[in-house]
N, C-alpha and C. Protein backbone atom coordinates (compact mmCIF):
# COMPACT_ATOMS: atom_id res chain seq x y z
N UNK A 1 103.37 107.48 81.79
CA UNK A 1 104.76 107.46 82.15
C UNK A 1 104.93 107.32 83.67
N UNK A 2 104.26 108.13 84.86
CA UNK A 2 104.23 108.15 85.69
C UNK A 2 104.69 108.85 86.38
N UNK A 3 105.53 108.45 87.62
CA UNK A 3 106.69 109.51 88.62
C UNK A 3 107.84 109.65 87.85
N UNK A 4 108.06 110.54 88.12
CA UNK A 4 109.90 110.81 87.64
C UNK A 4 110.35 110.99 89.43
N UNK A 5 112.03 110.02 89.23
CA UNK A 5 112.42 110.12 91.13
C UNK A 5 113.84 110.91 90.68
N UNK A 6 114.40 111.24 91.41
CA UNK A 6 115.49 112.19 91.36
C UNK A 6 116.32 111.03 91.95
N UNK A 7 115.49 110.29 92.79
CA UNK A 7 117.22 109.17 93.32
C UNK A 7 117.08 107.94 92.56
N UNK A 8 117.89 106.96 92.32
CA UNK A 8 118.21 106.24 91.11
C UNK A 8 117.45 105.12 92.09
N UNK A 9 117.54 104.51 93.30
CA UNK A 9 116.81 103.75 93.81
C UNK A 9 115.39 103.61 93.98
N UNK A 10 115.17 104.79 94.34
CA UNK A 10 113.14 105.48 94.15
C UNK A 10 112.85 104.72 92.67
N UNK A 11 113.69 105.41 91.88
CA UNK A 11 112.81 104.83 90.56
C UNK A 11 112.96 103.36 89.80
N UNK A 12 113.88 102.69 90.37
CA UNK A 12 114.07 101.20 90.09
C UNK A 12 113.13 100.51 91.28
N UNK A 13 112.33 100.70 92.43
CA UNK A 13 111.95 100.19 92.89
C UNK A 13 110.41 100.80 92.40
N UNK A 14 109.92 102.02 92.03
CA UNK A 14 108.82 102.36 91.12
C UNK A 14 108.50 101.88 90.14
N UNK A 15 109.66 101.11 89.32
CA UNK A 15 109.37 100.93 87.96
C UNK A 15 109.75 99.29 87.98
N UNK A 16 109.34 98.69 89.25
CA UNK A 16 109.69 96.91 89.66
C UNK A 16 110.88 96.51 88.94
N UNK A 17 111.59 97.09 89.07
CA UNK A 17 113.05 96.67 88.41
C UNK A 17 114.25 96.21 89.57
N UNK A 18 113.79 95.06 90.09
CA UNK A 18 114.25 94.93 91.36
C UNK A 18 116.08 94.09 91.25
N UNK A 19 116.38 94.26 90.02
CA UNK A 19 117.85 94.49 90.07
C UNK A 19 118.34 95.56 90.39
N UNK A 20 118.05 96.36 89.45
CA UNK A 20 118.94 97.85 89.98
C UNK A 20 118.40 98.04 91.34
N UNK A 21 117.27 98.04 92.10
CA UNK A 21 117.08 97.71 93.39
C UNK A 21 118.25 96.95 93.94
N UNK A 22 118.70 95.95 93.88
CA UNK A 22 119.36 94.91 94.43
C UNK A 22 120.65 95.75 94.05
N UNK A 23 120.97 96.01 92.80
CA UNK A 23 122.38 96.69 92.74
C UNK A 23 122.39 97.67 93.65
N UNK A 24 121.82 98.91 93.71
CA UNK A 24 121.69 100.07 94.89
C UNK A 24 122.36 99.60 96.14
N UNK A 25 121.61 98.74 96.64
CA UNK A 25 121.31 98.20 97.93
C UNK A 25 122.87 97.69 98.12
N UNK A 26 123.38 96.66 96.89
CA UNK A 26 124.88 96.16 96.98
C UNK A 26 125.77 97.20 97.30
N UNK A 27 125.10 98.21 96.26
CA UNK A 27 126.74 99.60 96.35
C UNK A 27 126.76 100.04 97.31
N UNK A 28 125.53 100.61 98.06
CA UNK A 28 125.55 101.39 99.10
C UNK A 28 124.18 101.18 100.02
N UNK A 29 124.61 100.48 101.58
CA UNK A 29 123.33 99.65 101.82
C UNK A 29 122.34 101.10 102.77
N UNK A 30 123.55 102.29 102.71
CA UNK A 30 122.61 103.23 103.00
C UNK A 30 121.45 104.16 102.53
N UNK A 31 121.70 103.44 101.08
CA UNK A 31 120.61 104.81 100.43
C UNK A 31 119.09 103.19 100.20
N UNK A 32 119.10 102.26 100.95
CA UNK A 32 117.69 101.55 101.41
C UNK A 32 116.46 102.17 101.94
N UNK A 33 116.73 103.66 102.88
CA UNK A 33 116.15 104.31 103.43
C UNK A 33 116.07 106.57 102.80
N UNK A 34 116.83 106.02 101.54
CA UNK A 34 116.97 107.18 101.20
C UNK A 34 116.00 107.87 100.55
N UNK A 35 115.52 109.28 100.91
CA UNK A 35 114.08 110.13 100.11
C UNK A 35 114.11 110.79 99.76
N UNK A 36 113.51 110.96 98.53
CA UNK A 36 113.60 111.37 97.21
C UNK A 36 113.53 112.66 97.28
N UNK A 37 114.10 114.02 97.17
CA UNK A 37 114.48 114.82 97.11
C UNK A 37 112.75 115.73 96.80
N UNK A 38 112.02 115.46 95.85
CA UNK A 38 110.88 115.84 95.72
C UNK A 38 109.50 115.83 96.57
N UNK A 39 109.69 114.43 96.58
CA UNK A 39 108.47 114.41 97.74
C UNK A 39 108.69 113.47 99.14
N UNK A 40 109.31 113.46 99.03
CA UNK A 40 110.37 112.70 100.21
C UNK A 40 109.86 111.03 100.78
N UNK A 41 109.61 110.66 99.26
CA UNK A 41 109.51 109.06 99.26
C UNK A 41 110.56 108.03 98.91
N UNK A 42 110.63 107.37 99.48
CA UNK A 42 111.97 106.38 99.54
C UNK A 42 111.78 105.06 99.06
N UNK A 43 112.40 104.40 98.84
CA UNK A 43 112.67 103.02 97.90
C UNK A 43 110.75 102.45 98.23
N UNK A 44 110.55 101.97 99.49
CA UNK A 44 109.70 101.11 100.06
C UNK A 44 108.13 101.88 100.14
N UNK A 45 108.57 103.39 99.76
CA UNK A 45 106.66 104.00 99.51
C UNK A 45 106.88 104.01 98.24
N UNK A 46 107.84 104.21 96.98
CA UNK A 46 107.90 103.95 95.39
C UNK A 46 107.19 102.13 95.10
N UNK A 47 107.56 101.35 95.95
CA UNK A 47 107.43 100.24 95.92
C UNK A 47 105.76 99.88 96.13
N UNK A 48 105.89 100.52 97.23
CA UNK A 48 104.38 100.25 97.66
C UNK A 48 103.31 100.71 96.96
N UNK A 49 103.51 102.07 96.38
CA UNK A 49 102.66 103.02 95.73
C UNK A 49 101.89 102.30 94.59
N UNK A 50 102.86 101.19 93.85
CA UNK A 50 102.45 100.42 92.52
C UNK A 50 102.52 99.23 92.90
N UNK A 51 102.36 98.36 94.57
CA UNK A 51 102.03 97.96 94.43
C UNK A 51 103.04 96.39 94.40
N UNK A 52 104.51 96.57 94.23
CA UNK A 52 105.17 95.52 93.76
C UNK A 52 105.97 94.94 95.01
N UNK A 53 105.09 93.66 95.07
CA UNK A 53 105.47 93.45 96.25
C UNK A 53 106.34 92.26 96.51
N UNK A 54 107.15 92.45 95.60
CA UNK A 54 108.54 90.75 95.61
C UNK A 54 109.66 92.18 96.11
N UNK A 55 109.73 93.65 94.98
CA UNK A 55 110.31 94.78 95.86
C UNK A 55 110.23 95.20 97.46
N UNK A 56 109.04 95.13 97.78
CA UNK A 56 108.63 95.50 98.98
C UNK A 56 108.93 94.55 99.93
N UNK A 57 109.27 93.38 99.75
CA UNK A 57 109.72 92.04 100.48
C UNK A 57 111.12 92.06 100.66
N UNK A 58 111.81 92.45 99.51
CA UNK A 58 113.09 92.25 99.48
C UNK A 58 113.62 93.88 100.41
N UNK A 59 112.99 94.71 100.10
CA UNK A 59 113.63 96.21 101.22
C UNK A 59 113.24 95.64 102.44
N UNK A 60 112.13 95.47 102.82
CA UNK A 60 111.55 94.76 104.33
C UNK A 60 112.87 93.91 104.91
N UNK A 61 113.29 92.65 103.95
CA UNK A 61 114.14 91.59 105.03
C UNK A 61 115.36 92.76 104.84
N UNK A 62 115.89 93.76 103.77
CA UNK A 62 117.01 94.49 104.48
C UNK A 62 116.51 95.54 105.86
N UNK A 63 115.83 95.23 106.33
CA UNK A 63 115.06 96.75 107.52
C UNK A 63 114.69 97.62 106.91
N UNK A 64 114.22 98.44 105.67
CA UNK A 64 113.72 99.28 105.42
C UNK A 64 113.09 99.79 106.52
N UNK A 65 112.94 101.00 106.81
CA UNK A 65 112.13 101.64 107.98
C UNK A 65 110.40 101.99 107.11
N UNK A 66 110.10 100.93 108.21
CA UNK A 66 108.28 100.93 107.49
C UNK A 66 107.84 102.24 107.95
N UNK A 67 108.33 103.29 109.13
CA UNK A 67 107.63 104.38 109.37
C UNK A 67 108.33 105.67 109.01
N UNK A 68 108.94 105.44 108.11
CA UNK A 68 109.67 106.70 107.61
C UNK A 68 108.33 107.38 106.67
N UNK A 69 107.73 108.69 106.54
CA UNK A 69 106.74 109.10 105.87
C UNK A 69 107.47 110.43 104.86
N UNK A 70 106.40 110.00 103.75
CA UNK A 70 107.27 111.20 102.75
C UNK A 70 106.35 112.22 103.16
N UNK A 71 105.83 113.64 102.25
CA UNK A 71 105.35 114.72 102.30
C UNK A 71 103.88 114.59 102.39
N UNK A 72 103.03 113.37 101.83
CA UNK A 72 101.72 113.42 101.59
C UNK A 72 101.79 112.22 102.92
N UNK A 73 102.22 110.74 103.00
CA UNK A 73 102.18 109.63 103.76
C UNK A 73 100.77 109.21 103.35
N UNK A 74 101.24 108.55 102.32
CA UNK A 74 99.74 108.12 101.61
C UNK A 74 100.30 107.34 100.92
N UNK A 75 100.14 105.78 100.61
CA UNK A 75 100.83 104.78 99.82
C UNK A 75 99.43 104.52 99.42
N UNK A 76 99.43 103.70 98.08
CA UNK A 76 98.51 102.63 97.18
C UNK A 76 97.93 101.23 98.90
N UNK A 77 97.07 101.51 98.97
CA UNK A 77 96.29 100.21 100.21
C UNK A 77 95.90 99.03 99.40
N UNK A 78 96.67 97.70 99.40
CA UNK A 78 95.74 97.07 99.05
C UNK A 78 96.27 95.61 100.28
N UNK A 79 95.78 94.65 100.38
CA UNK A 79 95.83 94.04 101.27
C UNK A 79 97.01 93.32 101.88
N UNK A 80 97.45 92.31 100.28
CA UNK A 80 99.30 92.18 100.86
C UNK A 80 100.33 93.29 101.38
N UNK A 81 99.74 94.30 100.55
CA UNK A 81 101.11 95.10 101.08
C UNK A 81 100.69 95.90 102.93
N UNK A 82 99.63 95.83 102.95
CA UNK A 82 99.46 96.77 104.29
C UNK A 82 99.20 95.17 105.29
N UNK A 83 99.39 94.06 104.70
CA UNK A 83 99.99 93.04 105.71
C UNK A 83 101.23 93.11 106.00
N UNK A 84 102.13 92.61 104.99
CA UNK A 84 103.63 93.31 105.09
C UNK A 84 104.29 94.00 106.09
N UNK A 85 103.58 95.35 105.41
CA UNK A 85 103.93 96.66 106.69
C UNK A 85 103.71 95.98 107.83
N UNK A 86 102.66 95.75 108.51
CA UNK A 86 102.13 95.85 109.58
C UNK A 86 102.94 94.56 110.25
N UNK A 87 103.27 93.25 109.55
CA UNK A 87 103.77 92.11 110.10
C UNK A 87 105.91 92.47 110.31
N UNK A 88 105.80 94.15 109.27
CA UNK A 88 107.82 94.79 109.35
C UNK A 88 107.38 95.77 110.58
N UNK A 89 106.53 95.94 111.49
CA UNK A 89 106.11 97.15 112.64
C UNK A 89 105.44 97.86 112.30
N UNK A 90 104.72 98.68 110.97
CA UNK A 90 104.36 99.55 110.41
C UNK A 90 103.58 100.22 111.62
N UNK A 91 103.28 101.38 112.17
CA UNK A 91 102.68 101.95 113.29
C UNK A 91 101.38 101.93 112.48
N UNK A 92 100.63 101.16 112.90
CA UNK A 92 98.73 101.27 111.83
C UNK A 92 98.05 102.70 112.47
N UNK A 93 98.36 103.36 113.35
CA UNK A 93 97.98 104.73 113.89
C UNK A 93 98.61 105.97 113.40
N UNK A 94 99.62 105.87 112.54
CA UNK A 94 99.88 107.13 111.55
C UNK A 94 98.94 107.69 111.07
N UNK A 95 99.38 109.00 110.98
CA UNK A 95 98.71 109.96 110.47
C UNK A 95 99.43 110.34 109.34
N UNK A 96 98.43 111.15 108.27
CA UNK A 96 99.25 111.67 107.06
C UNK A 96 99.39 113.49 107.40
N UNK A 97 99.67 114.19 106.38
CA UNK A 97 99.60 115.62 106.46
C UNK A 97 98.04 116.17 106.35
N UNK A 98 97.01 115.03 106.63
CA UNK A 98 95.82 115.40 106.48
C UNK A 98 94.81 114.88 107.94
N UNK A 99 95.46 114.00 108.64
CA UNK A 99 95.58 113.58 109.94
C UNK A 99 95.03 112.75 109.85
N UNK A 100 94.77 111.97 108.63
CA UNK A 100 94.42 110.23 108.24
C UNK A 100 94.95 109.22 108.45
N UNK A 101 94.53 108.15 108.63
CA UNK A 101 95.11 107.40 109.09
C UNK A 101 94.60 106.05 107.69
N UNK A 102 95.25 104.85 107.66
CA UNK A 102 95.20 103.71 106.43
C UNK A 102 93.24 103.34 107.02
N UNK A 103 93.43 103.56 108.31
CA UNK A 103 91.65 103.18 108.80
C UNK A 103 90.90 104.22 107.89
N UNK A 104 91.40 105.45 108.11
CA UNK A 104 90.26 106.77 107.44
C UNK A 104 90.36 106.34 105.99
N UNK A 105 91.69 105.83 105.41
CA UNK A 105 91.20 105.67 103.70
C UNK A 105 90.86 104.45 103.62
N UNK A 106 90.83 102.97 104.53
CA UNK A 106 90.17 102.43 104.20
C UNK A 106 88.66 102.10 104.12
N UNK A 107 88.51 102.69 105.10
CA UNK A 107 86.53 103.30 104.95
C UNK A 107 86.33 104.26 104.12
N UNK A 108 87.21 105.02 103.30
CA UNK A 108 86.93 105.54 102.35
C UNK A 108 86.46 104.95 100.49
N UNK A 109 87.26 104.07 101.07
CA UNK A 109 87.73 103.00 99.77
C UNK A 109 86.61 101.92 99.89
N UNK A 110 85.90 101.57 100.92
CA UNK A 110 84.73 100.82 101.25
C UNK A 110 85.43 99.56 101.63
N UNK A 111 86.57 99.33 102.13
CA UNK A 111 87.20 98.15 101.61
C UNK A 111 86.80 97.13 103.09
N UNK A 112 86.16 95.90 101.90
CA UNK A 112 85.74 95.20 103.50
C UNK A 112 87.00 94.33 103.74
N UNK A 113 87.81 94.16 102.70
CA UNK A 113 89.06 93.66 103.41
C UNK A 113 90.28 93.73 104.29
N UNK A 114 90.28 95.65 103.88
CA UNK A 114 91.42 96.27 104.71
C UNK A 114 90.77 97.06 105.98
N UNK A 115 89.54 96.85 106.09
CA UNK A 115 89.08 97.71 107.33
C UNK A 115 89.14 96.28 108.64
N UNK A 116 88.92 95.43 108.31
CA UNK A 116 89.09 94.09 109.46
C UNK A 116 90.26 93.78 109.49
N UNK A 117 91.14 93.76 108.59
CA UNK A 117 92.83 93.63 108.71
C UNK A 117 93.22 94.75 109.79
N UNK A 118 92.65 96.01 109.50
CA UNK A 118 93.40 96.92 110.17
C UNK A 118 93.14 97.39 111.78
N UNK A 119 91.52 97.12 112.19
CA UNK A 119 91.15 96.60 113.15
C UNK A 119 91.97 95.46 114.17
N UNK A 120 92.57 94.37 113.37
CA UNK A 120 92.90 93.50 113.73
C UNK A 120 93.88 94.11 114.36
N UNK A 121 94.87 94.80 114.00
CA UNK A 121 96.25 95.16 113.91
C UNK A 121 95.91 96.57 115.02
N UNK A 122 94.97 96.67 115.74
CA UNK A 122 94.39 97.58 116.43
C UNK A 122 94.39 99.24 115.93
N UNK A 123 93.99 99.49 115.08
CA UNK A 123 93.69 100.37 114.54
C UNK A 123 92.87 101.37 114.96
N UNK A 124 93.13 102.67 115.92
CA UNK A 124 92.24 102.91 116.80
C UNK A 124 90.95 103.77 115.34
N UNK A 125 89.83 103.62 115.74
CA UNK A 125 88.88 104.13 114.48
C UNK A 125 87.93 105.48 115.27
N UNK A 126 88.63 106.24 116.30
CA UNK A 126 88.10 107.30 116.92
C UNK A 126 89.15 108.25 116.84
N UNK A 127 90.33 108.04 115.98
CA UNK A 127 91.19 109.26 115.69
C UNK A 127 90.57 109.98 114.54
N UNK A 128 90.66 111.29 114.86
CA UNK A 128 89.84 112.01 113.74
C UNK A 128 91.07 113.23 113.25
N UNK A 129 90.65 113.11 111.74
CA UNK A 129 91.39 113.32 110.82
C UNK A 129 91.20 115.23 111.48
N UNK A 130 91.82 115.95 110.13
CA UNK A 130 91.76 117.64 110.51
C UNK A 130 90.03 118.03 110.09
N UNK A 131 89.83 117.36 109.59
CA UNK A 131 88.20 117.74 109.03
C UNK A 131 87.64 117.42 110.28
N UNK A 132 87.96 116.77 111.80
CA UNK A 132 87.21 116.33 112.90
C UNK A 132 86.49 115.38 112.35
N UNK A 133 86.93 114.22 111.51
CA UNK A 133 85.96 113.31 110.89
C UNK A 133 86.96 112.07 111.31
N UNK A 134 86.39 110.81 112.11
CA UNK A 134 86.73 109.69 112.67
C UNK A 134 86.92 108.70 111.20
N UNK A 135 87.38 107.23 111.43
CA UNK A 135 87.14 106.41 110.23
C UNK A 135 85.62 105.71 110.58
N UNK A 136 84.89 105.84 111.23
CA UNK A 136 83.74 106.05 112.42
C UNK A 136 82.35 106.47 112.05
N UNK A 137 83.05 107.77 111.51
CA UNK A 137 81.82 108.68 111.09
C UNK A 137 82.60 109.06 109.31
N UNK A 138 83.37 108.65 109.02
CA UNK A 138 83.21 108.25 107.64
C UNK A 138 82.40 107.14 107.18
N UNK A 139 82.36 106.27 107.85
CA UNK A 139 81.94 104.73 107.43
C UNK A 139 80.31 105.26 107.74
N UNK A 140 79.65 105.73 108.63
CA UNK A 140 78.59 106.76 108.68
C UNK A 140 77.66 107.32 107.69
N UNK A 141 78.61 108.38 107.28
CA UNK A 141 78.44 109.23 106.17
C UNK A 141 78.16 108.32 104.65
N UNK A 142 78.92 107.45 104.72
CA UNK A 142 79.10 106.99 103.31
C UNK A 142 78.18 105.28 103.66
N UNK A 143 77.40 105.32 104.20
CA UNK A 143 76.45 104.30 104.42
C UNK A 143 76.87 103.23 104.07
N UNK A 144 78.12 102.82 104.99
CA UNK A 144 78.95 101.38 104.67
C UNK A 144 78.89 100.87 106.02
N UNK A 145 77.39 100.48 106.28
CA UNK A 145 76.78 99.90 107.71
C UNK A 145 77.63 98.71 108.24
N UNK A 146 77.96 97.53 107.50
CA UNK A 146 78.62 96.29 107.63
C UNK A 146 79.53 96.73 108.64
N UNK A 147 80.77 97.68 108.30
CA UNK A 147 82.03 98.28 108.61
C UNK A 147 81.80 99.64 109.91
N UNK A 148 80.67 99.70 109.47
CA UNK A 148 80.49 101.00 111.03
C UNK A 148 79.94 100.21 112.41
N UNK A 149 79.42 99.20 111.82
CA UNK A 149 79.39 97.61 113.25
C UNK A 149 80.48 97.47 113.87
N UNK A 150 81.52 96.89 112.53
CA UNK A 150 83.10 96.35 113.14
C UNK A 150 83.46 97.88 114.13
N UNK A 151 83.49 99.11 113.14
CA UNK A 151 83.98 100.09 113.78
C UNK A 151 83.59 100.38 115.41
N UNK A 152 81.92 100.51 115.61
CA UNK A 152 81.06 100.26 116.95
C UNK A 152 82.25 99.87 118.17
N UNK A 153 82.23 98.00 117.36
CA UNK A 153 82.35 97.19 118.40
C UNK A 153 83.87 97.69 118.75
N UNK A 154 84.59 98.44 117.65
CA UNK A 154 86.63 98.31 118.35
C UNK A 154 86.72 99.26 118.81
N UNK A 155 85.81 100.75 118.94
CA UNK A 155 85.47 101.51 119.11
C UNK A 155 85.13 101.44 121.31
């Protein structure tokens, strides 16, 4: 079944139903940025979380605020969408409530696609999370040599 959202926009943009998205947005162009009473995620991290990204396109050209963070600040990473962000301002140096950053879970995730995207986008990879653990000395730990090079050299 999934999330249940308390605001009627959260869950039409969770559940890619990008009319009632589009209706929301018609009635009232303020609740684009509005968060969800529970975990304080809004149209564009519901969107992102699963992934649907014709939703995530369409909040973006209204301004959605790419750095608004809910309670965890942890979205679904996969490559279109953390282009997106990053090409609507997305700050690639956020931190979550765990002091992670999209660099720390993407060396978590091994991902050789989103760790050079995010580099690109200058991603500093010597911020260290609350554990005092870099995306640096994750890539380290988890013997993902390829990616602790890139890290080296931006480093």
């Amino acid at each position: 079944m999934g999330i249940l959202y308390s605001e009627p926009i959260c869950q039409a943009a969770y559940q890619n139903d990008l009319g009632q998205v589009w209706q929301w947005v018609r009635e009232d162009g303020n609740c684009i940025n509005i968060q969800d009473g529970f975990n304080g995620d809004t149209p564009l991290i519901c969107a992102c979380r699963r992934g649907h990204l014709r939703i995530v396109s369409f909040l973006l050209r209204r301004n959605a605020d790419v750095n608004l963070k809910n309670q965890v600040s942890k979205t679904k990473q996969n490559e279109s969408l953390v282009r997106m962000l990053l090409n609507a301002g997305a700050e690639v140096n956020a931190t979550d409530c765990y002091g992670c950053t999209a660099l720390h879970y993407a060396c978590e995730m091994k991902s050789q696609t989103l760790v050079p995207l995010l580099l690109a986008a200058h991603a500093d990879p010597m911020i260290k999370n609350k554990h005092g653990e870099s995306s640096l000395d994750i890539a380290r730990r988890l013997k993902f040599s390829q990616i602790e090079l890139l890290l080296r050299k931006a480093s």
